[in-house]
C-alpha atoms as a PDB file:
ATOM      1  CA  UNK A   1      24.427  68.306 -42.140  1.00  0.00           C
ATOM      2  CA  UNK A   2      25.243  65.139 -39.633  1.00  0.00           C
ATOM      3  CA  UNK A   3      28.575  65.190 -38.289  1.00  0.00           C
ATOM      4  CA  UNK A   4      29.879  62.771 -35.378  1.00  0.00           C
ATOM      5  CA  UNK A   5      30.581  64.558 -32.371  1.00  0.00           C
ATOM      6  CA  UNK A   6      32.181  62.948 -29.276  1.00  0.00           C
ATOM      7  CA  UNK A   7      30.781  59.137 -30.307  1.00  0.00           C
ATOM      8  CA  UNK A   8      27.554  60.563 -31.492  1.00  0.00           C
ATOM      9  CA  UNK A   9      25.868  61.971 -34.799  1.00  0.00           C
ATOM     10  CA  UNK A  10      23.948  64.747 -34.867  1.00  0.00           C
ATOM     11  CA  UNK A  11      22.983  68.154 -36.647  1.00  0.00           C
ATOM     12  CA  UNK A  12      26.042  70.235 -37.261  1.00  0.00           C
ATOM     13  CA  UNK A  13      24.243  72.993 -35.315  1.00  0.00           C
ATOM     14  CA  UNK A  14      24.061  71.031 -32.442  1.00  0.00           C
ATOM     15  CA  UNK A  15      27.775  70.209 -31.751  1.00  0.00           C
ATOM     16  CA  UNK A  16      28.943  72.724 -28.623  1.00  0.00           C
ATOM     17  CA  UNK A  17      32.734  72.575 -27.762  1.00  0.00           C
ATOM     18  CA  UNK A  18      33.978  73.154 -24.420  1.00  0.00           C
ATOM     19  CA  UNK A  19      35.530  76.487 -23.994  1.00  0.00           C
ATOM     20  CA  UNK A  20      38.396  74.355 -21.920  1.00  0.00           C
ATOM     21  CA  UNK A  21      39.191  72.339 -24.887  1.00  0.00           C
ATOM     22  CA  UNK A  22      42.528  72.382 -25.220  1.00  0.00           C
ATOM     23  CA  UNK A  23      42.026  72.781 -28.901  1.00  0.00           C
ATOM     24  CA  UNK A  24      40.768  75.976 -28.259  1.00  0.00           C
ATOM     25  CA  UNK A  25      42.724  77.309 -25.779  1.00  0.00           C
ATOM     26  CA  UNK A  26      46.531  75.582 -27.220  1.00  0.00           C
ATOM     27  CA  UNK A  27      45.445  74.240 -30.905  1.00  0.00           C
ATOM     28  CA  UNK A  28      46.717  71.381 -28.951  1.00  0.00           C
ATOM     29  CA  UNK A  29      45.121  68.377 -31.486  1.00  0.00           C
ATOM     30  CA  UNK A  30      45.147  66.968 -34.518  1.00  0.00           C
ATOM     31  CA  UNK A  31      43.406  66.726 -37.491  1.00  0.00           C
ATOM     32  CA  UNK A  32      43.082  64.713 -40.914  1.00  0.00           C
ATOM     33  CA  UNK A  33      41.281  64.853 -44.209  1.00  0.00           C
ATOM     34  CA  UNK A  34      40.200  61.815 -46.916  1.00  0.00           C
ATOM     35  CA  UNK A  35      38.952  62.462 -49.967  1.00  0.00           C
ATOM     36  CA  UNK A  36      35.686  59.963 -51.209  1.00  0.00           C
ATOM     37  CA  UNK A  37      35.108  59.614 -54.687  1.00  0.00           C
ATOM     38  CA  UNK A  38      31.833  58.516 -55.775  1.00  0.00           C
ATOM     39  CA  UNK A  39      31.311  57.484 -52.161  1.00  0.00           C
ATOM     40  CA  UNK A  40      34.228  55.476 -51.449  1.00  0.00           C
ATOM     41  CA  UNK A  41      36.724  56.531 -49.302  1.00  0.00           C
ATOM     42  CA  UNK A  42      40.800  57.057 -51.225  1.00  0.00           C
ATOM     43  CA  UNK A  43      43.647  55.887 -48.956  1.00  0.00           C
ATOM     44  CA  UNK A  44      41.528  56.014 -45.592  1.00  0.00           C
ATOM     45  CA  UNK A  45      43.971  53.211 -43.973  1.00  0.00           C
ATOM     46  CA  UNK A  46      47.025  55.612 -44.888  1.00  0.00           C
ATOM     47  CA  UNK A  47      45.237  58.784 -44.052  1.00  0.00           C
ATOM     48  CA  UNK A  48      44.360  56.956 -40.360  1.00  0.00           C
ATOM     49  CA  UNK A  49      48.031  55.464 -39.882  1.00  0.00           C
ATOM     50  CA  UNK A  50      49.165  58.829 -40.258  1.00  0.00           C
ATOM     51  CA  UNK A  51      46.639  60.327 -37.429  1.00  0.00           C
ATOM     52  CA  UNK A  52      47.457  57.515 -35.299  1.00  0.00           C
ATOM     53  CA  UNK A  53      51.020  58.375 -34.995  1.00  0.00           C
ATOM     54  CA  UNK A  54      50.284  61.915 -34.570  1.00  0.00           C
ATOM     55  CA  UNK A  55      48.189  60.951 -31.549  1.00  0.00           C
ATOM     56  CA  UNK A  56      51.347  58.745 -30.470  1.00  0.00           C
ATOM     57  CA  UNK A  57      53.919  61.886 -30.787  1.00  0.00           C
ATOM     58  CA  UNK A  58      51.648  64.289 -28.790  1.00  0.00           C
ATOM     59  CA  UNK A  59      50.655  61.147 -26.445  1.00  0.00           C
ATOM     60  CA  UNK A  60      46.758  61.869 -26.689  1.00  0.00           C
ATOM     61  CA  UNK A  61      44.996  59.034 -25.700  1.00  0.00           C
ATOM     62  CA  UNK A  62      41.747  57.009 -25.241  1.00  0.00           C
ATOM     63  CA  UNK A  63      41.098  56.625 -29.579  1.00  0.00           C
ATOM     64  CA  UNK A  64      41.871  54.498 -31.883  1.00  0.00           C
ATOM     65  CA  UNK A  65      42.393  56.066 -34.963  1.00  0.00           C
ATOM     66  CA  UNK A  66      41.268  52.820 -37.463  1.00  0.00           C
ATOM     67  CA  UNK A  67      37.975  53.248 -35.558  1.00  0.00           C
ATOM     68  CA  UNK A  68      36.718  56.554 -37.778  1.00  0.00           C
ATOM     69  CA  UNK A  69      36.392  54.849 -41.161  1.00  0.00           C
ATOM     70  CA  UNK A  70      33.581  53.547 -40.205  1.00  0.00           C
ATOM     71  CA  UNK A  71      31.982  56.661 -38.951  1.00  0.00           C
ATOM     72  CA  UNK A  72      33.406  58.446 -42.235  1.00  0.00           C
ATOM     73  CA  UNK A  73      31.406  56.231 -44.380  1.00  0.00           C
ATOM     74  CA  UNK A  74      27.964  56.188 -42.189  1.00  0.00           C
ATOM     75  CA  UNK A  75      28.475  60.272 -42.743  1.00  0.00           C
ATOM     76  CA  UNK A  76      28.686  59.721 -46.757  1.00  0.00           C
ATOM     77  CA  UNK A  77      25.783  57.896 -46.325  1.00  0.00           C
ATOM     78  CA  UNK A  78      23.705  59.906 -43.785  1.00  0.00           C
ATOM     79  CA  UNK A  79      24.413  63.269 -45.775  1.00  0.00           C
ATOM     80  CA  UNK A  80      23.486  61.215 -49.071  1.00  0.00           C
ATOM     81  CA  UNK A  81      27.041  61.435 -50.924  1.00  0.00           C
ATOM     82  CA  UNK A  82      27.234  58.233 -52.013  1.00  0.00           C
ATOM     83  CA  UNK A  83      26.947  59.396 -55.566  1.00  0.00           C
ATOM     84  CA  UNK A  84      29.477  62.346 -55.484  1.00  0.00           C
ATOM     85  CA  UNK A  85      32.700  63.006 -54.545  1.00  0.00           C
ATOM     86  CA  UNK A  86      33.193  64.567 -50.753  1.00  0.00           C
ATOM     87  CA  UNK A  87      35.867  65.545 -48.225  1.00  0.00           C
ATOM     88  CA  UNK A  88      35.884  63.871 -44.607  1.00  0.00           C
ATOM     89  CA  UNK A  89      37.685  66.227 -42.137  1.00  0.00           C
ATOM     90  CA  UNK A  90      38.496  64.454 -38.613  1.00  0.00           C
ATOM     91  CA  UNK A  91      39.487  66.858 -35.574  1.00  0.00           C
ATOM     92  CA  UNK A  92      41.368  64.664 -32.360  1.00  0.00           C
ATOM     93  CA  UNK A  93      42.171  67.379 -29.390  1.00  0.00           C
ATOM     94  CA  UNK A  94      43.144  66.356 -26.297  1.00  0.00           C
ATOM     95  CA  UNK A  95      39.625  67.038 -24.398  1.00  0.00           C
ATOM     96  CA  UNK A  96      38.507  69.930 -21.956  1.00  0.00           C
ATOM     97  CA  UNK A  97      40.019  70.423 -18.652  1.00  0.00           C
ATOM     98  CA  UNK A  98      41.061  73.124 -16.595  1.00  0.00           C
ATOM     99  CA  UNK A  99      43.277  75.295 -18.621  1.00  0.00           C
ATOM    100  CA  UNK A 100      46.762  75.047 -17.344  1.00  0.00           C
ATOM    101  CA  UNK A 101      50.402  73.725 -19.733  1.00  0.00           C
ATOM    102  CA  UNK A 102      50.283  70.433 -18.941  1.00  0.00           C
ATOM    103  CA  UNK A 103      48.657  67.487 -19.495  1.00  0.00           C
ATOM    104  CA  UNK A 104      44.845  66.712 -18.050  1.00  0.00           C
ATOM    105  CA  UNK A 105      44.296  64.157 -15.559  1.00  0.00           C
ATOM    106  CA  UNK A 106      44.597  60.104 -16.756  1.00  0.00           C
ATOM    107  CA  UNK A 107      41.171  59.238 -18.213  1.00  0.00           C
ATOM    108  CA  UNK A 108      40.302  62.809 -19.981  1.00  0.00           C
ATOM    109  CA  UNK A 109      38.442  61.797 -22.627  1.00  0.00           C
ATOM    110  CA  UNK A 110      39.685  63.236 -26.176  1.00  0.00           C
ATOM    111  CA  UNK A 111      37.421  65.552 -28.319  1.00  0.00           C
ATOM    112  CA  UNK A 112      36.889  63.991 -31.337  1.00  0.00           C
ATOM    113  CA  UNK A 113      34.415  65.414 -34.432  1.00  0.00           C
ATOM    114  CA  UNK A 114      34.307  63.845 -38.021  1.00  0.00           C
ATOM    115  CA  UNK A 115      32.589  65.864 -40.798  1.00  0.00           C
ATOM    116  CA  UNK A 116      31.693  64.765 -44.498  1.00  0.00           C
ATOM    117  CA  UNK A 117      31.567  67.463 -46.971  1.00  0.00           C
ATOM    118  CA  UNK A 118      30.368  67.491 -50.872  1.00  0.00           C
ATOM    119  CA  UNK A 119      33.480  68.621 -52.522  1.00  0.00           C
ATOM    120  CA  UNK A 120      34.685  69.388 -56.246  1.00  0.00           C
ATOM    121  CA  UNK A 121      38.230  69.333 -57.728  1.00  0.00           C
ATOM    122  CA  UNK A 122      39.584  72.770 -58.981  1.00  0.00           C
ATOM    123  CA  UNK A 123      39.411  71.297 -62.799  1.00  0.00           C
ATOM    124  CA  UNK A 124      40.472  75.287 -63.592  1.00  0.00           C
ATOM    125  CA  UNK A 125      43.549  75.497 -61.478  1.00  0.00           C
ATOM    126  CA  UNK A 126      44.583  71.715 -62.726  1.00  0.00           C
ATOM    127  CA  UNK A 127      43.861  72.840 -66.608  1.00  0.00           C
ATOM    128  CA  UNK A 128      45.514  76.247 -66.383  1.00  0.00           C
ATOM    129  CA  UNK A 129      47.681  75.974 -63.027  1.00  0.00           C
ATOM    130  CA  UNK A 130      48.362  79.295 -60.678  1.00  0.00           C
ATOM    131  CA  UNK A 131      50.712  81.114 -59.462  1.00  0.00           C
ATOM    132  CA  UNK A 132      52.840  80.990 -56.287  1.00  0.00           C
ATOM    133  CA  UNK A 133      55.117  82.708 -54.092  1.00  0.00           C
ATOM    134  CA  UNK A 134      57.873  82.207 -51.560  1.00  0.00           C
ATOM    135  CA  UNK A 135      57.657  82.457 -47.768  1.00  0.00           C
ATOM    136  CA  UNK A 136      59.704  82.111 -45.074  1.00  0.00           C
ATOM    137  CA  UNK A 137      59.313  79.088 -42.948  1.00  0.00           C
ATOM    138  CA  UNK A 138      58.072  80.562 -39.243  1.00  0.00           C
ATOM    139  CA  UNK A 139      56.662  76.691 -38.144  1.00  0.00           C
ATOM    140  CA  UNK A 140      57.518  74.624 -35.565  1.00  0.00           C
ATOM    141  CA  UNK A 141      60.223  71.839 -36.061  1.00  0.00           C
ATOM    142  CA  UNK A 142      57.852  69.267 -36.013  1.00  0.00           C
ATOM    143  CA  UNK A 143      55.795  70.034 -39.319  1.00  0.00           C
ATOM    144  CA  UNK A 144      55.497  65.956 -39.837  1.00  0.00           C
ATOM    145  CA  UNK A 145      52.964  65.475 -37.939  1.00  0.00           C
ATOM    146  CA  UNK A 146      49.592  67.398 -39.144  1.00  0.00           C
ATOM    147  CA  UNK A 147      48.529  69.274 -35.727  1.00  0.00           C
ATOM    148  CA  UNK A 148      45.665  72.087 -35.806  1.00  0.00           C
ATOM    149  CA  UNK A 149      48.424  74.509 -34.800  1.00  0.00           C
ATOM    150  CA  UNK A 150      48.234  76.712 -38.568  1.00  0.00           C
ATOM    151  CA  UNK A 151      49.229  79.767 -37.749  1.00  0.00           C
ATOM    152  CA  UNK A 152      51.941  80.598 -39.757  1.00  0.00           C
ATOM    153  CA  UNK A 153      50.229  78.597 -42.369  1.00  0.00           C
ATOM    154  CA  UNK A 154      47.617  80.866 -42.256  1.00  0.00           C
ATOM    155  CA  UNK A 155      49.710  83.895 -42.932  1.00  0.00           C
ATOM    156  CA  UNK A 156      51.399  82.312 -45.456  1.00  0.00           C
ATOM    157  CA  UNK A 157      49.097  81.366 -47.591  1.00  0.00           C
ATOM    158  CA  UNK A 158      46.987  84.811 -46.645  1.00  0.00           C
ATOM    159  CA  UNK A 159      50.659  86.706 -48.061  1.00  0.00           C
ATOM    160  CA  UNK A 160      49.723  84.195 -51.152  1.00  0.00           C
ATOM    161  CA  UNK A 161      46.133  85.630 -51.480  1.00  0.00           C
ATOM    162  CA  UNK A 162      47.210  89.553 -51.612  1.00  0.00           C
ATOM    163  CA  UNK A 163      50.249  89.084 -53.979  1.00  0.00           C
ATOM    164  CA  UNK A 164      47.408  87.187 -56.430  1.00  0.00           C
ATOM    165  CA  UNK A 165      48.830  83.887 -55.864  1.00  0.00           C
ATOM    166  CA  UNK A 166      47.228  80.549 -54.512  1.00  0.00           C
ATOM    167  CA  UNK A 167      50.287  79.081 -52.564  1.00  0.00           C
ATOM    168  CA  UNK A 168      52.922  80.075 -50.503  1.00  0.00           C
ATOM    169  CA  UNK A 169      56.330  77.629 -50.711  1.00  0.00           C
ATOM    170  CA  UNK A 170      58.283  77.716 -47.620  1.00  0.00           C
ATOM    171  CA  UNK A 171      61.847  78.146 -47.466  1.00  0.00           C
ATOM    172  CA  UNK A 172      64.280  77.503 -44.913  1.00  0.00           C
ATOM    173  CA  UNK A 173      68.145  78.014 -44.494  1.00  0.00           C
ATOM    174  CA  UNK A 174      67.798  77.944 -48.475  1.00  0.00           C
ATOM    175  CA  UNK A 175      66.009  74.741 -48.900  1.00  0.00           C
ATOM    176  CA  UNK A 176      62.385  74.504 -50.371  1.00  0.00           C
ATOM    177  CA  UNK A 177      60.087  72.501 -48.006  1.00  0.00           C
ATOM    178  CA  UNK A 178      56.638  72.625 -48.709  1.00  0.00           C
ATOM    179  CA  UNK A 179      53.218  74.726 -49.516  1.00  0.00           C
ATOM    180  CA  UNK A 180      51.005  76.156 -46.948  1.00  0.00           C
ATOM    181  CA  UNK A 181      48.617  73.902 -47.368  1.00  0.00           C
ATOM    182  CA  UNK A 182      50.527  71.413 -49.836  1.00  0.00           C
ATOM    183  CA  UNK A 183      53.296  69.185 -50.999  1.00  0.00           C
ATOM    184  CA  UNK A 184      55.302  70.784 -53.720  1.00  0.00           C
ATOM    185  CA  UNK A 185      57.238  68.876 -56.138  1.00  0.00           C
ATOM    186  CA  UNK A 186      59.684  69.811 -59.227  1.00  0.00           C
ATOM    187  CA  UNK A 187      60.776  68.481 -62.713  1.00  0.00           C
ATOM    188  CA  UNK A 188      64.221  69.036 -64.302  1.00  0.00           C
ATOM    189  CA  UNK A 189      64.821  67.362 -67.616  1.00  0.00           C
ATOM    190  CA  UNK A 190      61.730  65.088 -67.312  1.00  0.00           C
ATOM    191  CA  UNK A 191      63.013  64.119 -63.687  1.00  0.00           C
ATOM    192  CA  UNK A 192      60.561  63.941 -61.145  1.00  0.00           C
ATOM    193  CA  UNK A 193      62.208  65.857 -58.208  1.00  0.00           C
ATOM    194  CA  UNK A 194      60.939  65.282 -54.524  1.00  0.00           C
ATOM    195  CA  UNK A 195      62.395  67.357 -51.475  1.00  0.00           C
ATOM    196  CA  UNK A 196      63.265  64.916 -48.839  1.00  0.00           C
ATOM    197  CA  UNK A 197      61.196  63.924 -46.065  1.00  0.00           C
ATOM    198  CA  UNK A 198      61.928  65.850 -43.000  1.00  0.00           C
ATOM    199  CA  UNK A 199      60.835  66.666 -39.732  1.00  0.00           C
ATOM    200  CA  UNK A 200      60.132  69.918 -41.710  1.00  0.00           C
ATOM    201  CA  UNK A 201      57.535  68.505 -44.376  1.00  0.00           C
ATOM    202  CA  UNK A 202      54.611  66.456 -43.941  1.00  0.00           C
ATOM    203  CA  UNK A 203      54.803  63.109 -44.869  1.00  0.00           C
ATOM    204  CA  UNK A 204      51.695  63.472 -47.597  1.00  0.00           C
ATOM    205  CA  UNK A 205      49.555  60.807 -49.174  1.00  0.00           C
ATOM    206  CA  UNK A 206      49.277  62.032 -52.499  1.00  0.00           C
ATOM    207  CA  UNK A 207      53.088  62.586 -52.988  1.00  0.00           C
ATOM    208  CA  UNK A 208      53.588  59.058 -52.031  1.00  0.00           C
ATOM    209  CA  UNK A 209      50.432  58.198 -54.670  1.00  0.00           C
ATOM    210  CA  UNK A 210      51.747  60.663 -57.146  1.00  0.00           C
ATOM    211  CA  UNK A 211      55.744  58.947 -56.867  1.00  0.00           C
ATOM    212  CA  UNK A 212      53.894  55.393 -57.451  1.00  0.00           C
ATOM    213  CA  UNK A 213      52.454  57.100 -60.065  1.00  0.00           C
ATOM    214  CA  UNK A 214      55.574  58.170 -61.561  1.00  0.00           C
ATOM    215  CA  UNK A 215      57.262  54.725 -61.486  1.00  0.00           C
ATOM    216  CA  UNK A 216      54.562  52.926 -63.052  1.00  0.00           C
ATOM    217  CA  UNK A 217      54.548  55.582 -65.990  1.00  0.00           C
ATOM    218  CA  UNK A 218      58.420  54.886 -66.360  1.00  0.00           C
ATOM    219  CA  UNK A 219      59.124  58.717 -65.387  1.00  0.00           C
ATOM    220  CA  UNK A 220      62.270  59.021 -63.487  1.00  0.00           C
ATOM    221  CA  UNK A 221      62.370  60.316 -60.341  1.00  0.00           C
ATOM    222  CA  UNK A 222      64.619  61.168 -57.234  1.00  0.00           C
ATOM    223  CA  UNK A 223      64.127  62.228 -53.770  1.00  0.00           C
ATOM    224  CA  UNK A 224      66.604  64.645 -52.459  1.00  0.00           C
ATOM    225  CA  UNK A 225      67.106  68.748 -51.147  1.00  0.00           C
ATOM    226  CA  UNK A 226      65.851  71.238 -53.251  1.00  0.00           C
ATOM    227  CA  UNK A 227      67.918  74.559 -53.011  1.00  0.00           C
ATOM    228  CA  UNK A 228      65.647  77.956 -53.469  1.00  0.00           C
ATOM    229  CA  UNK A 229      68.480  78.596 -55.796  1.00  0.00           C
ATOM    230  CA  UNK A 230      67.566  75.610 -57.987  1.00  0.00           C
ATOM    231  CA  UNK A 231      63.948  77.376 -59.199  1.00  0.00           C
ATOM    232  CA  UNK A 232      65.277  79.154 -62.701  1.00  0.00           C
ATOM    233  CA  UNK A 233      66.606  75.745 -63.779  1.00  0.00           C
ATOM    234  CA  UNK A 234      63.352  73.528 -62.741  1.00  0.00           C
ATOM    235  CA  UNK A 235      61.053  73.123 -66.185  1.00  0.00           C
ATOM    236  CA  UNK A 236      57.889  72.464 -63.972  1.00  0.00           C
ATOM    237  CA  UNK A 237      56.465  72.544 -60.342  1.00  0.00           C
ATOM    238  CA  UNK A 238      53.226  70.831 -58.623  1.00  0.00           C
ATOM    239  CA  UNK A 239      51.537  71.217 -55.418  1.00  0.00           C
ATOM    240  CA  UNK A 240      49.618  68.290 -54.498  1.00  0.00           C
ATOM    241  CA  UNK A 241      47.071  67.659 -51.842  1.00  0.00           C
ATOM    242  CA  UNK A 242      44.279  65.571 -50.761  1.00  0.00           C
ATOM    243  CA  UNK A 243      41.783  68.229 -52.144  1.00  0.00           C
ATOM    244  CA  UNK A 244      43.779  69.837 -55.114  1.00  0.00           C
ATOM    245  CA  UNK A 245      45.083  66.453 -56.486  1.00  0.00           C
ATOM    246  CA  UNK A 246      47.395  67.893 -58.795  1.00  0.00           C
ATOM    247  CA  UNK A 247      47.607  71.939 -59.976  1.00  0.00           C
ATOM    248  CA  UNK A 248      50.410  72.918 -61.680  1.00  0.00           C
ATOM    249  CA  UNK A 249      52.883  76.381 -60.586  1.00  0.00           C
ATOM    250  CA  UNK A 250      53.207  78.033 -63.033  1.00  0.00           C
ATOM    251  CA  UNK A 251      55.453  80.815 -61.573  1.00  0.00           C
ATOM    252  CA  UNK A 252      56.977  81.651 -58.561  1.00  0.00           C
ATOM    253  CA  UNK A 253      57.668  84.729 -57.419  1.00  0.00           C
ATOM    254  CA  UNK A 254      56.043  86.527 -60.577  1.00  0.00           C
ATOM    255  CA  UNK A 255      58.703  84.770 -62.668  1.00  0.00           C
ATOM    256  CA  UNK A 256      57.428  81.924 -65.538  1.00  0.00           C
ATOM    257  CA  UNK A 257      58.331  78.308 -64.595  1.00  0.00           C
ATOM    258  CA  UNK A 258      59.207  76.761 -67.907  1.00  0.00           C
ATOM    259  CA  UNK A 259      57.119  78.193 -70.705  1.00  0.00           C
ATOM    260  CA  UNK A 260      54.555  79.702 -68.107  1.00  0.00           C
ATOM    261  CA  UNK A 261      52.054  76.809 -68.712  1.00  0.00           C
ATOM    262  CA  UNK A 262      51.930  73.224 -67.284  1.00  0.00           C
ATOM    263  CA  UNK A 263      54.438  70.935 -68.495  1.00  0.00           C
ATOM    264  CA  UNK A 264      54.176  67.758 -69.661  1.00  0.00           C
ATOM    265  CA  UNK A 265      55.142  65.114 -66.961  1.00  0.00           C
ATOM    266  CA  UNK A 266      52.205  67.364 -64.579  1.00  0.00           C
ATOM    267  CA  UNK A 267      50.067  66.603 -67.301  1.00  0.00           C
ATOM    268  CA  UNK A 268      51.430  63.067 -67.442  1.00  0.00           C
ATOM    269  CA  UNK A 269      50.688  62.523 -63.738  1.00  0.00           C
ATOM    270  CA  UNK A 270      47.698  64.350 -63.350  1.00  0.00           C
ATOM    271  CA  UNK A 271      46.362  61.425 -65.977  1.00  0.00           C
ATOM    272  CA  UNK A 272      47.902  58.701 -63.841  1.00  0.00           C
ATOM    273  CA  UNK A 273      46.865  60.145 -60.574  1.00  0.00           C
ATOM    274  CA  UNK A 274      43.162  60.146 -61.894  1.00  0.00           C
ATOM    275  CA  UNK A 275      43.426  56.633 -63.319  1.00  0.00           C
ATOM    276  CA  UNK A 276      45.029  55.152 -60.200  1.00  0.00           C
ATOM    277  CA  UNK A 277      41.946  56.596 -57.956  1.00  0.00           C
ATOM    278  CA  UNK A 278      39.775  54.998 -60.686  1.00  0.00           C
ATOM    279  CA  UNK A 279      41.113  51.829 -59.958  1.00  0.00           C
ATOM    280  CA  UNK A 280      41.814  52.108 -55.897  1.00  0.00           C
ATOM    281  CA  UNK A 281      38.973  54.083 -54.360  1.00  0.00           C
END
């Protein structure tokens, strides 16, 4: 596999990382991931805007962020996945230096690696959904920006794994935020229902596909708190990600959302979704 290292491409096995990376030592970085279907990249300008304000919040400097789309698509070439669908992952940390809390010297040069993957969609989990649970939120108060700090992610969604589930929803002073590795969203009588954007949730490309989806398919939707109290009474609920697209919950908790199967707006977007990438990628 080529990857791009540090403004080169080379074999995968080749990349060595500093043990001073401050990745390493702080999970102090960053890191993205665009989908490519049939070699063309979905949303890469949105996907990039979003890293480059992450690199803005945690000031790491010395890239610009618009300047890995073109490495992205020389790796869908060079690792021949022009004719399938793939997943780009991008990794920003703020370089190796001497380990100590604050920032490097001026001029420390950032890590930066890009890897294309072949990738397919879960078609089983989007045809028959899955199950979640809920978790309590133990993140930072800056989940809107998409740093490589996962810890509590990782347990999360690991709490998910041994209860049989595939996501964890967080919850927080009794207000549903978000998956462990996803953007949830809920329907109540054919209402699209999407928690508001906090410092809390991550501001997620999909959702904002998936709500443009909604409007152009006439389904109604509103953006506002969702109380963990509200789940009995919500028909349907979605996670949504870059990889996943679409996969319906359905339950939480070992109790049925709805009738215990996906409901019909998913369905309805999951249609839309698929036809807008169709059209935009």
């Amino acid at each position: 596999m080529m990857v791009h290292f540090n403004g080169q491409f080379l074999e995968k096995t080749q990349v060595a990382i500093s043990p001073d990376d401050r990745g390493f030592l702080f999970a102090d970085g960053l890191y993205e991931v665009i989908r490519s279907y049939s070699g063309r990249l979905f949303r890469a300008a949105e996907h990039l805007e979003r890293l480059a304000h992450g690199l803005k919040e945690l000031r790491i400097e010395g890239l610009d962020a618009r300047s890995l789309q073109p490495i992205a698509e020389q790796l869908i070439t060079g690792n021949k996945l022009e004719g399938t669908d793939a997943i780009i992952y991008f990794q920003v940390t703020r370089g190796a230096a001497p380990r100590t809390h604050e920032f490097p010297a001026a001029g420390t040069p950032p890590t930066v690696y890009v890897q294309a993957r072949a990738y397919s969609r879960p078609t089983k989990l989007q045809d028959d959904g899955a199950a979640a649970i809920l978790a309590a939120d133990q993140r930072w108060s800056r989940c809107n920006i998409k740093t490589t700090g996962l810890l509590p992610n990782i347990l999360a969604r690991q709490q998910a794994h041994e209860a049989g589930a595939f996501e964890a929803i967080f919850t927080r002073d009794g207000l549903l935020q978000e998956g462990s590795h996803s953007s949830i969203l809920f329907v109540k009588k054919d209402v699209l229902v999407c928690p508001t954007l906090t410092n809390r949730i991550l501001p997620s490309i999909t959702r904002e596909v998936v709500i443009k989806c909604a409007a152009a398919e006439s389904i109604e939707y509103e953006i506002r708190s969702c109380r963990e109290g509200e789940l009995a009474t919500f028909d349907e609920v979605m996670m949504l990600g870059t990889g996943v697209e679409i996969v319906p919950m359905t339950s939480v908790n070992g109790r049925k959302i709805g009738h215990g199967y996906p409901g019909r707006i998913t369905r309805k977007l999951q249609k839309a979704f698929r036809d807008h990438v169709a059209v935009h990628s």
